[in-house]
Protein backbone atom coordinates (compact mmCIF):
# COMPACT_ATOMS: atom_id res chain seq x y z
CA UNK A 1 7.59 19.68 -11.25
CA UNK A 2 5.65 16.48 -12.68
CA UNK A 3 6.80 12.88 -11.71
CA UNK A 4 7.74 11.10 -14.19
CA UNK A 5 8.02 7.96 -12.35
CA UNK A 6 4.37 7.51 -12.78
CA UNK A 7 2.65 4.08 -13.16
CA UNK A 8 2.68 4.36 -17.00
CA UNK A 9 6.40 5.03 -16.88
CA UNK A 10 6.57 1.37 -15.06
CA UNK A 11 4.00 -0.16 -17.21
CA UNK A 12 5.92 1.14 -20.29
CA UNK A 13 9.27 -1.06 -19.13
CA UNK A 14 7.22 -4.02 -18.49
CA UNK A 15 5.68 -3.95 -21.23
CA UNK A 16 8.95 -3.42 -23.20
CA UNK A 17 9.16 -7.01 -20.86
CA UNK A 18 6.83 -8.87 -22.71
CA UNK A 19 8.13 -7.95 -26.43
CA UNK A 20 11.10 -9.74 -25.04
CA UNK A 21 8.44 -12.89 -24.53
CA UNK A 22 6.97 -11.81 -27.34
CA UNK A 23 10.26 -12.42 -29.40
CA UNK A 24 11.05 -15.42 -27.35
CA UNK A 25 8.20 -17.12 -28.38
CA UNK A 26 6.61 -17.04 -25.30
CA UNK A 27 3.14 -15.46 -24.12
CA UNK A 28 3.86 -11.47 -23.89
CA UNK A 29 3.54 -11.00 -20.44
CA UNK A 30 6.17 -8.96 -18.73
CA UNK A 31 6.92 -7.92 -15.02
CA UNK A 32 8.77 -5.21 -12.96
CA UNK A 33 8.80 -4.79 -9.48
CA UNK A 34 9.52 -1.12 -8.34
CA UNK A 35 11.02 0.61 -5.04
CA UNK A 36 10.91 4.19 -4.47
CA UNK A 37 10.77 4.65 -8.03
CA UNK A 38 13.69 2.37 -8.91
CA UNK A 39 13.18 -1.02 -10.76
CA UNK A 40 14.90 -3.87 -9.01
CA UNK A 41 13.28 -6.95 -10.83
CA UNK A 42 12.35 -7.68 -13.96
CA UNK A 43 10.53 -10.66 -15.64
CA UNK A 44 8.63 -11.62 -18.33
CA UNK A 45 7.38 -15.08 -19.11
CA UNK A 46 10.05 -18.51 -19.63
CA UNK A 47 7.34 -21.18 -19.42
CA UNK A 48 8.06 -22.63 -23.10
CA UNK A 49 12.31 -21.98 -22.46
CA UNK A 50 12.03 -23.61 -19.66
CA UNK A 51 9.26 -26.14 -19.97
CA UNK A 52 7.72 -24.85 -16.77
CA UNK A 53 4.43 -24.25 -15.95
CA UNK A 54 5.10 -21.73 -13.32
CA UNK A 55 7.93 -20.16 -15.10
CA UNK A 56 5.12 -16.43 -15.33
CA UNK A 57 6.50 -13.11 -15.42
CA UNK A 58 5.50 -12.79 -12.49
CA UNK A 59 7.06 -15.50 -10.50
CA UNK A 60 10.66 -14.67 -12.47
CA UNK A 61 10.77 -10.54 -11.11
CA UNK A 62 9.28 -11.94 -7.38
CA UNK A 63 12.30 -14.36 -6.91
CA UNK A 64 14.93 -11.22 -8.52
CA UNK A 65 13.21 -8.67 -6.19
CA UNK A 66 13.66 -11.38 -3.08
CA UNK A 67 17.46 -11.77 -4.20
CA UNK A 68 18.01 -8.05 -4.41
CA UNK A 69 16.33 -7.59 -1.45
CA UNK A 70 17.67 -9.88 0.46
CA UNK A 71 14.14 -11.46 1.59
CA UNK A 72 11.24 -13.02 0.83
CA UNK A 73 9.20 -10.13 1.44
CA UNK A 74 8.58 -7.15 -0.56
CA UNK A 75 7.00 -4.52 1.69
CA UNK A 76 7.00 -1.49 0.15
CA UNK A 77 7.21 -2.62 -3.40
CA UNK A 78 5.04 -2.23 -6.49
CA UNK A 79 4.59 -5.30 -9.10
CA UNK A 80 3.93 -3.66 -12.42
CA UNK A 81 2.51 -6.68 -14.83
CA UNK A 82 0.68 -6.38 -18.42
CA UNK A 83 -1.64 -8.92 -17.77
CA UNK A 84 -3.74 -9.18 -14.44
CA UNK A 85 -2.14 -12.03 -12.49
CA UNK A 86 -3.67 -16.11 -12.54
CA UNK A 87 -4.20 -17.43 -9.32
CA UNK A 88 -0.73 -19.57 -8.78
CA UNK A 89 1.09 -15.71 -9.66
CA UNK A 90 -1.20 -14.00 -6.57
CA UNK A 91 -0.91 -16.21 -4.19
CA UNK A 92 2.81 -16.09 -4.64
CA UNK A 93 1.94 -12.68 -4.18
CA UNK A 94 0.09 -12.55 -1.09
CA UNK A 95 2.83 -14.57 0.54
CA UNK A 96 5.42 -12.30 -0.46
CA UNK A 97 3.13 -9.24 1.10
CA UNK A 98 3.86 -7.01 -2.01
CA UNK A 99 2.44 -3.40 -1.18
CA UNK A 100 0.90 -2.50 -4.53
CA UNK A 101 -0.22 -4.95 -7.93
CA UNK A 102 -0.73 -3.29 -10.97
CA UNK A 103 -1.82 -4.69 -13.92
CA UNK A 104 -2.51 -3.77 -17.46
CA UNK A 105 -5.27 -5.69 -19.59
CA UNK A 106 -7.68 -8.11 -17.46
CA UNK A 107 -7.60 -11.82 -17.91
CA UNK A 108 -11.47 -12.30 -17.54
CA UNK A 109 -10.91 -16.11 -17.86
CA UNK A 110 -8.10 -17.17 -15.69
CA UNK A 111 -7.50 -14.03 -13.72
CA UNK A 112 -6.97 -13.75 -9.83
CA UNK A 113 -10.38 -11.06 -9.84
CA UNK A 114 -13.00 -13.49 -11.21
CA UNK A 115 -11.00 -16.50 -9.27
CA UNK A 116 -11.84 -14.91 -5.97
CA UNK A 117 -8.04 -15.51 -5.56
CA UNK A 118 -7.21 -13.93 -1.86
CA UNK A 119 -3.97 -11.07 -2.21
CA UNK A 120 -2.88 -10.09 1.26
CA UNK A 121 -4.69 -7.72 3.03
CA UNK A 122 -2.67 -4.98 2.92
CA UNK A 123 -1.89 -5.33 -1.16
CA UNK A 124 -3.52 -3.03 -3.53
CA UNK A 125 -4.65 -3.96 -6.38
CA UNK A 126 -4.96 -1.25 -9.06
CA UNK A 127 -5.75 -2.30 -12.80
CA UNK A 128 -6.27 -1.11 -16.43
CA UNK A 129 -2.82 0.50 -16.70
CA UNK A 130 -2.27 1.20 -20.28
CA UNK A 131 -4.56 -2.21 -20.97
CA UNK A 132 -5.23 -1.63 -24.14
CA UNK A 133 -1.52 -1.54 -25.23
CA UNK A 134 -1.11 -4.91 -23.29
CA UNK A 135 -4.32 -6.63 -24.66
CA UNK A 136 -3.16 -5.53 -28.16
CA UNK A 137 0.37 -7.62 -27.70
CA UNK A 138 -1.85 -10.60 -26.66
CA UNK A 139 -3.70 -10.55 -29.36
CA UNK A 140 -1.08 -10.08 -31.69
CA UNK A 141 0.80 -13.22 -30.53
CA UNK A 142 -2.13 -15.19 -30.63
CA UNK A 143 -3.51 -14.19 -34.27
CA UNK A 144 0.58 -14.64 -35.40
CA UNK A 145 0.51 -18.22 -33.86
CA UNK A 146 -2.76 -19.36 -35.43
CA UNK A 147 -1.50 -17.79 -38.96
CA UNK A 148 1.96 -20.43 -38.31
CA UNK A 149 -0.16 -23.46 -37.45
């Protein structure tokens, strides 16, 4: 029997994530962390709600997953994010020793790869999960802000 719970299945609710930031007004980026195949955080980004600069998708479904967990660390857990993370959103990573990272479309400019930004040792890093569906929101919201300014 196939698994379902597959890394596009994940990728598919955070990317439902980001239309949420999408519709928000905010840069569609979405988040969900994942244990044994069960989604326990979710995120997507609040930086314009919530005028805060470190208000990523990323940092909202790391501080749900700690208060589900009860802990700050998320061993055996799987961050599923549409855009590969900046370098404040992975080293929040590395000190919460997620297992697994995987990201959708890369962020060439300010992404933790061509930062050099250190993950924890034991984190994998896996990328290009359904990218192009991720890079296609980006560029979406971009082109529909540019048309309202």
């Amino acid at each position: 029997m196939e698994n379902i719970f597959d890394d596009n299945y994940f990728m598919k609710k955070a990317l439902m994530e980001a239309e949420i930031a999408f519709d928000k007004g905010e840069i569609p980026v979405g988040a969900v962390i994942v244990i044994d195949n069960k989604v326990i955080a979710r995120g997507h980004n609040l930086t314009e709600m919530l005028t805060d600069v470190t208000a990523h998708a990323e940092m909202q479904a790391i501080t749900a997953a700690s208060n589900f967990i009860g802990g700050k660390y998320l061993h055996n857990c799987t961050l599923y994010v549409t855009l590969e993370p900046c370098q404040m959103c992975a080293g929040a990573l590395y000190w919460s020793q997620i297992n697994t990272i995987v990201y959708g479309a890369r962020d060439e400019e300010r992404g933790c790869i061509n930062l050099q930004t250190k993950l924890h040792p034991k984190t994998i890093l896996k990328g290009g999960i359904m990218a192009d569906e991720s890079a296609l929101l980006l560029k979406r919201f971009f082109i529909e802000r540019r048309n309202l300014n």
